[in-house]
Protein backbone atom coordinates (compact mmCIF):
# COMPACT_ATOMS: atom_id res chain seq x y z
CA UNK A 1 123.29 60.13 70.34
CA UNK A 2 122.62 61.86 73.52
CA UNK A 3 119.45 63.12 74.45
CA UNK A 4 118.36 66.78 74.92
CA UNK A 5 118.04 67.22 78.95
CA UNK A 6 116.10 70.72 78.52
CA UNK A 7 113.43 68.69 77.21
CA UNK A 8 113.52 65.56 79.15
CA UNK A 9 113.34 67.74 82.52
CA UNK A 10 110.15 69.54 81.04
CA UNK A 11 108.92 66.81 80.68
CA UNK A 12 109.03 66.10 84.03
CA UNK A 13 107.72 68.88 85.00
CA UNK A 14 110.97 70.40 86.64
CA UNK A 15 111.15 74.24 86.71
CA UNK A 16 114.39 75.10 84.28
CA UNK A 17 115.94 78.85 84.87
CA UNK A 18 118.54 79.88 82.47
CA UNK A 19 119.90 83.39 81.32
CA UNK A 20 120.28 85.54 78.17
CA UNK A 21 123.78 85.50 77.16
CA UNK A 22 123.59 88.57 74.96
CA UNK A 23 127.56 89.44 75.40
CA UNK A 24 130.02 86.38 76.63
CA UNK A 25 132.08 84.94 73.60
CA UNK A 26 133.81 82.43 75.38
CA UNK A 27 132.22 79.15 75.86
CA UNK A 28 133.79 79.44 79.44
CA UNK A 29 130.37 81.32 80.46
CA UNK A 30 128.89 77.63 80.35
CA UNK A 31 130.79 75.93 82.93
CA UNK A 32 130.43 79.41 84.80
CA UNK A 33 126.63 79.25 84.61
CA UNK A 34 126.69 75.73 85.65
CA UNK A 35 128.48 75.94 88.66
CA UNK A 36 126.49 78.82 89.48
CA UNK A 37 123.19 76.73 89.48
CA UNK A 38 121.27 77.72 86.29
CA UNK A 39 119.84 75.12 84.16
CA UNK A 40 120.65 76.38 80.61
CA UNK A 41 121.91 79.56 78.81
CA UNK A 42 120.02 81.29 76.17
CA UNK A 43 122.33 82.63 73.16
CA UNK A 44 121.21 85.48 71.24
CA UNK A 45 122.21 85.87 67.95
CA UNK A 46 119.40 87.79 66.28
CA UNK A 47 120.65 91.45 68.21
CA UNK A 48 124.52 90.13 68.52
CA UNK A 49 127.47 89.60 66.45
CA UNK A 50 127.47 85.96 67.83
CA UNK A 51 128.48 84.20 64.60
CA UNK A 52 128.09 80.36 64.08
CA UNK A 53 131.76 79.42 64.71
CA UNK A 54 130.51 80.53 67.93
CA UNK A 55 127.68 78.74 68.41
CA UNK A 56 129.30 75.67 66.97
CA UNK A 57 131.66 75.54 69.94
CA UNK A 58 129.64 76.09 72.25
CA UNK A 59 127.05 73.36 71.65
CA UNK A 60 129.79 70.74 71.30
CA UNK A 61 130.79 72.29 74.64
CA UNK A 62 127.35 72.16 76.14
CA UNK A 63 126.90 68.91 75.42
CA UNK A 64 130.19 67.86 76.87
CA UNK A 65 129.04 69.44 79.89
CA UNK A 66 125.19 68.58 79.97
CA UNK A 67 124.57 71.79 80.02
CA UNK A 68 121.69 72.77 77.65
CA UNK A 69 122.10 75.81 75.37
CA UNK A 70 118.70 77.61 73.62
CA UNK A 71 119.68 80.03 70.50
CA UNK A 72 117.99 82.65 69.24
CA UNK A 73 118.82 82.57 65.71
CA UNK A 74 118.63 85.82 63.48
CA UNK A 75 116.06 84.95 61.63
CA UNK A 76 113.19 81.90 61.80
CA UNK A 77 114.00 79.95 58.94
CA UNK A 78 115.28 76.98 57.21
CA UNK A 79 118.48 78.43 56.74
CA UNK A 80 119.04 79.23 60.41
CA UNK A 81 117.52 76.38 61.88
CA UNK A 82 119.41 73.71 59.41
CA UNK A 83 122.27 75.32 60.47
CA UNK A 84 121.85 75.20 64.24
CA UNK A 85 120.61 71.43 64.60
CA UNK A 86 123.92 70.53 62.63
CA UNK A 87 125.63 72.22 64.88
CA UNK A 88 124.63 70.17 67.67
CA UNK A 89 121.96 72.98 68.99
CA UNK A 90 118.73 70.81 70.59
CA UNK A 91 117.09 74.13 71.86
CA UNK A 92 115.57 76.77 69.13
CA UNK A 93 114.39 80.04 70.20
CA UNK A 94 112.02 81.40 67.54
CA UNK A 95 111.49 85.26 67.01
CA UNK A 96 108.95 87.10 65.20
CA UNK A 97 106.81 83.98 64.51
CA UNK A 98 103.95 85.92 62.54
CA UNK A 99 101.63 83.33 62.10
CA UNK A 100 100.29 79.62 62.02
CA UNK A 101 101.75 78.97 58.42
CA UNK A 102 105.20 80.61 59.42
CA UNK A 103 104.85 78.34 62.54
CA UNK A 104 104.28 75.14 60.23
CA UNK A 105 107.47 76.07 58.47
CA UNK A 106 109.49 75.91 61.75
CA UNK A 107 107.90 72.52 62.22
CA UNK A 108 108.94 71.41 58.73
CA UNK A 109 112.66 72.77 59.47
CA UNK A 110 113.37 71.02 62.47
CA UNK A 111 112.16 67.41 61.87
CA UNK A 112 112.55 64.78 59.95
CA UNK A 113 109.95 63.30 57.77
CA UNK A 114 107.71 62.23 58.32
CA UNK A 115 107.03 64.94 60.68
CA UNK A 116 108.60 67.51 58.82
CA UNK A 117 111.93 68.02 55.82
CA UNK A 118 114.74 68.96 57.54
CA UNK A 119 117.71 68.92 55.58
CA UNK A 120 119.85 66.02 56.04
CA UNK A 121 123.63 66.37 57.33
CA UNK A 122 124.19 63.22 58.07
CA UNK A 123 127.68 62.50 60.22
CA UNK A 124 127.72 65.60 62.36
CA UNK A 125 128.05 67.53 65.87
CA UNK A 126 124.57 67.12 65.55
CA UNK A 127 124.35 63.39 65.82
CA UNK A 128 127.73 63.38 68.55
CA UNK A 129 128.99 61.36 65.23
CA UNK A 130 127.32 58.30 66.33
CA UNK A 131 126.40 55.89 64.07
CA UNK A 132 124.07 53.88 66.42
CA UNK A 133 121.37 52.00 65.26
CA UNK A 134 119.62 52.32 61.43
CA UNK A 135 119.59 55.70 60.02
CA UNK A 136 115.69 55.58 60.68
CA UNK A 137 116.03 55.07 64.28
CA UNK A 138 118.49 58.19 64.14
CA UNK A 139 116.29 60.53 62.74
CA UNK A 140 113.47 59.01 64.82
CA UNK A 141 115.93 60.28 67.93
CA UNK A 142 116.44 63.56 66.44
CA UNK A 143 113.43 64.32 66.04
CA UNK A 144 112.18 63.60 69.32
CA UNK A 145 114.91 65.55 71.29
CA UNK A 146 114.16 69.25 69.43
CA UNK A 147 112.83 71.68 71.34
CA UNK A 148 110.96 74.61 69.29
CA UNK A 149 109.87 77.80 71.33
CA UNK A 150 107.95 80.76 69.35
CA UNK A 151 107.49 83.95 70.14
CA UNK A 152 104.81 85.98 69.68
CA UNK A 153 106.05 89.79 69.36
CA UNK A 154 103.30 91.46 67.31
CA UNK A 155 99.79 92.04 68.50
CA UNK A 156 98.65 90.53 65.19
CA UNK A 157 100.66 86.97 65.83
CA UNK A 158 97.85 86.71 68.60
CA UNK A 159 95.12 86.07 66.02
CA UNK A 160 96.82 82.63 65.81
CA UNK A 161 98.31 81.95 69.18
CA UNK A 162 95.14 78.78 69.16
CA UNK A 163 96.25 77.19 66.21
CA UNK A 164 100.29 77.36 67.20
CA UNK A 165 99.69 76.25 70.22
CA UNK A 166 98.25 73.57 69.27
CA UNK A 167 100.77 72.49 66.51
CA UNK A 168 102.90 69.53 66.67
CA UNK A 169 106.44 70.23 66.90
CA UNK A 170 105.51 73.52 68.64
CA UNK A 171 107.13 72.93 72.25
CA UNK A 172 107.07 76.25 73.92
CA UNK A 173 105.14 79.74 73.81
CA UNK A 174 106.46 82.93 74.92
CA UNK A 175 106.22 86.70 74.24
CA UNK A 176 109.12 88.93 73.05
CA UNK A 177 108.20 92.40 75.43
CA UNK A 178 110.35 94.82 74.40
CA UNK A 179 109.21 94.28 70.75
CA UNK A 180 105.37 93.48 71.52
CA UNK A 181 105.11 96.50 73.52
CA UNK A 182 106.70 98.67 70.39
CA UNK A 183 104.31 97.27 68.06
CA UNK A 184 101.00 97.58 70.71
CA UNK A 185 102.01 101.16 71.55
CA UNK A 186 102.63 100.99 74.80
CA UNK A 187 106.70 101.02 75.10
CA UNK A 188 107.76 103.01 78.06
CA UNK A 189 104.28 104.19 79.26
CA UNK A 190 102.38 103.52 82.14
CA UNK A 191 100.60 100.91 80.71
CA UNK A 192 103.06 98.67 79.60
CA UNK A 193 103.52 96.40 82.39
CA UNK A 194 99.60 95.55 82.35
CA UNK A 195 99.32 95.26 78.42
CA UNK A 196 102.05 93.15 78.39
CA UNK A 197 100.78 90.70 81.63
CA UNK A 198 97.66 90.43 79.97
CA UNK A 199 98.97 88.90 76.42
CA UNK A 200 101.07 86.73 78.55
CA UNK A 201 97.97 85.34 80.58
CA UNK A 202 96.70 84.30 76.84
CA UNK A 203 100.15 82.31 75.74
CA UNK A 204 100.08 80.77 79.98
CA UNK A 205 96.45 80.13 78.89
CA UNK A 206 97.07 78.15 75.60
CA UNK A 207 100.24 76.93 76.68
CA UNK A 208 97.91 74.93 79.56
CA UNK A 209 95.24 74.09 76.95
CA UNK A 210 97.11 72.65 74.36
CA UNK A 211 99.75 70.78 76.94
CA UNK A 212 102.80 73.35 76.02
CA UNK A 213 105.47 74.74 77.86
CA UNK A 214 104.86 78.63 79.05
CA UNK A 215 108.52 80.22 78.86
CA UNK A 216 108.97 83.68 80.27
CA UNK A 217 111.37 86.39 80.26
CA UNK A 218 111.97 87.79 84.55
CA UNK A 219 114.31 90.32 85.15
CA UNK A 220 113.40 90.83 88.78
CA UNK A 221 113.20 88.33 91.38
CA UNK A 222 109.38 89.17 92.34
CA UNK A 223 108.80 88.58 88.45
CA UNK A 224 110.82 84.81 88.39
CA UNK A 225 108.04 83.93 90.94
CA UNK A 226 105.38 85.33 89.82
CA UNK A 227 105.68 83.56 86.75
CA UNK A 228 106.62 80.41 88.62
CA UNK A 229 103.42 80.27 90.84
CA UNK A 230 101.42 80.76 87.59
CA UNK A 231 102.59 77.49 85.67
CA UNK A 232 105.71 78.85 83.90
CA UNK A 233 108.68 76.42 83.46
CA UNK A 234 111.13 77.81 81.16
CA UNK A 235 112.52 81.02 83.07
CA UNK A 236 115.17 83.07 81.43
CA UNK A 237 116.68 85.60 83.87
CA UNK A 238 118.46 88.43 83.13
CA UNK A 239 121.12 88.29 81.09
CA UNK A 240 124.76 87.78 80.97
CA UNK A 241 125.50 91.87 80.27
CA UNK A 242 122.80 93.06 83.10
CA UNK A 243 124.29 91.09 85.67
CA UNK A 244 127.81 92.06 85.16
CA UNK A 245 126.41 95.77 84.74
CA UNK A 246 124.27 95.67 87.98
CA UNK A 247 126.91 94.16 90.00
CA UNK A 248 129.34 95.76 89.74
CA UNK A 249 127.81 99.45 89.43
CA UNK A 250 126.74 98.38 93.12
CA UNK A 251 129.74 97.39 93.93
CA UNK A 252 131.44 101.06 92.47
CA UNK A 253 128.76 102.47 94.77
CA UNK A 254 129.60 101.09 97.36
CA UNK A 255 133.21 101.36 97.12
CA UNK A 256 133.63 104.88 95.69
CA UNK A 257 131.06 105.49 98.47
């Protein structure tokens, strides 16, 4: 069974920059990605019609490739997450994680026992259909190479952003800003940009206490290293629909002069 190389280059400490892909159906984007130097694509399916005859393909193809994918599933639980890790999907990207008990169910989705119930599939993509070793030892694997990432998107979830950080099986913290800013108040006014630095200084903050990864969301190049120089290792940039937008309307201006 292969291992998950998102996770064994954070673990190294090794910067990873990936990208929403919010709009690209065919698996094609990958390989495009790749070549283009990113480390991983995120795939959102909670505000897409990405469907998971999607998804399926393009984890098999990501792993062909070596090319980590993250998904954002719909919604946080068993259901979702069963579904993703049989697809072959190391990389779970958690939305509207509420609390420390909806955090603990996560946990208990995406593991194995002892360290959690996750629903057993058995021969699948999401065991490359090796049969390697003792069904223990398997497992064992399995459970070692997820890689959980929450995010906090409510000003309430901060009341336990101490006790999920310091869960096991909790890998990653990050905020969701459009969504956090709704719920604080402060979408589209002045003061969103500082609200929403300050609530990530507290995940960078617990992330750091509690050894966890601080992912964050740059759609600028002044914000990818600002975030860099402060400790954050899982960068998603852009995304797949704001790049294609952005280039070419500057290319149209140019052109159409």
């Amino acid at each position: 069974m292969q291992a998950n190389p998102m996770r064994a280059a954070l673990e190294r400490g090794e910067l990873q920059i990936g990208s929403w892909v919010n709009m690209v159906r065919n698996p094609a984007i990958l390989p495009l990605l790749k070549a283009a130097g990113l480390d991983f694509a995120r795939v959102d399916m909670e505000h897409t019609g990405a469907d998971m005859g999607e998804i399926a393909q393009s984890a098999l193809l990501s792993r062909a490739l070596n090319f980590p994918i993250a998904v954002r599933p719909p919604k946080a639980n068993r259901e979702w997450i069963t579904r993703l890790l049989d697809a072959g999907v190391w990389n779970l990207h958690c939305p509207q994680v509420e609390n420390a008990a909806h955090a603990a169910e996560i946990v208990a989705a995406s593991r194995y026992a002892p360290r959690g119930l996750r629903g057993n599939a058995g021969h699948s993509p999401g065991t490359d259909f090796d049969l390697t070793g003792s069904a223990a030892e398997r497992r064992a694997f399995a459970n070692r190479q997820v890689f959980v990432t929450v995010m906090f998107e409510t000003g309430a979830a901060f009341a336990d952003l101490d006790a999920i950080a310091a869960m096991d099986g909790i890998d990653a913290l990050t905020i969701g800003p459009a969504d956090l800013a709704q719920d604080l108040g402060v979408f589209g006014t002045p003061d969103q940009a500082r609200v929403l630095d300050e609530k990530r200084d507290l995940v960078l903050a617990a992330a750091r206490k509690h050894g966890k990864v601080c992912a964050m969301l740059c759609s600028s190049y002044e914000q990818a290293q600002q975030w860099k120089a402060a400790g954050a290792l899982l960068l998603a940039y852009s995304s797949d629909s704001e790049v294609l937008h952005t280039a070419y309307a500057a290319a149209m201006a140019r052109i159409k002069g």
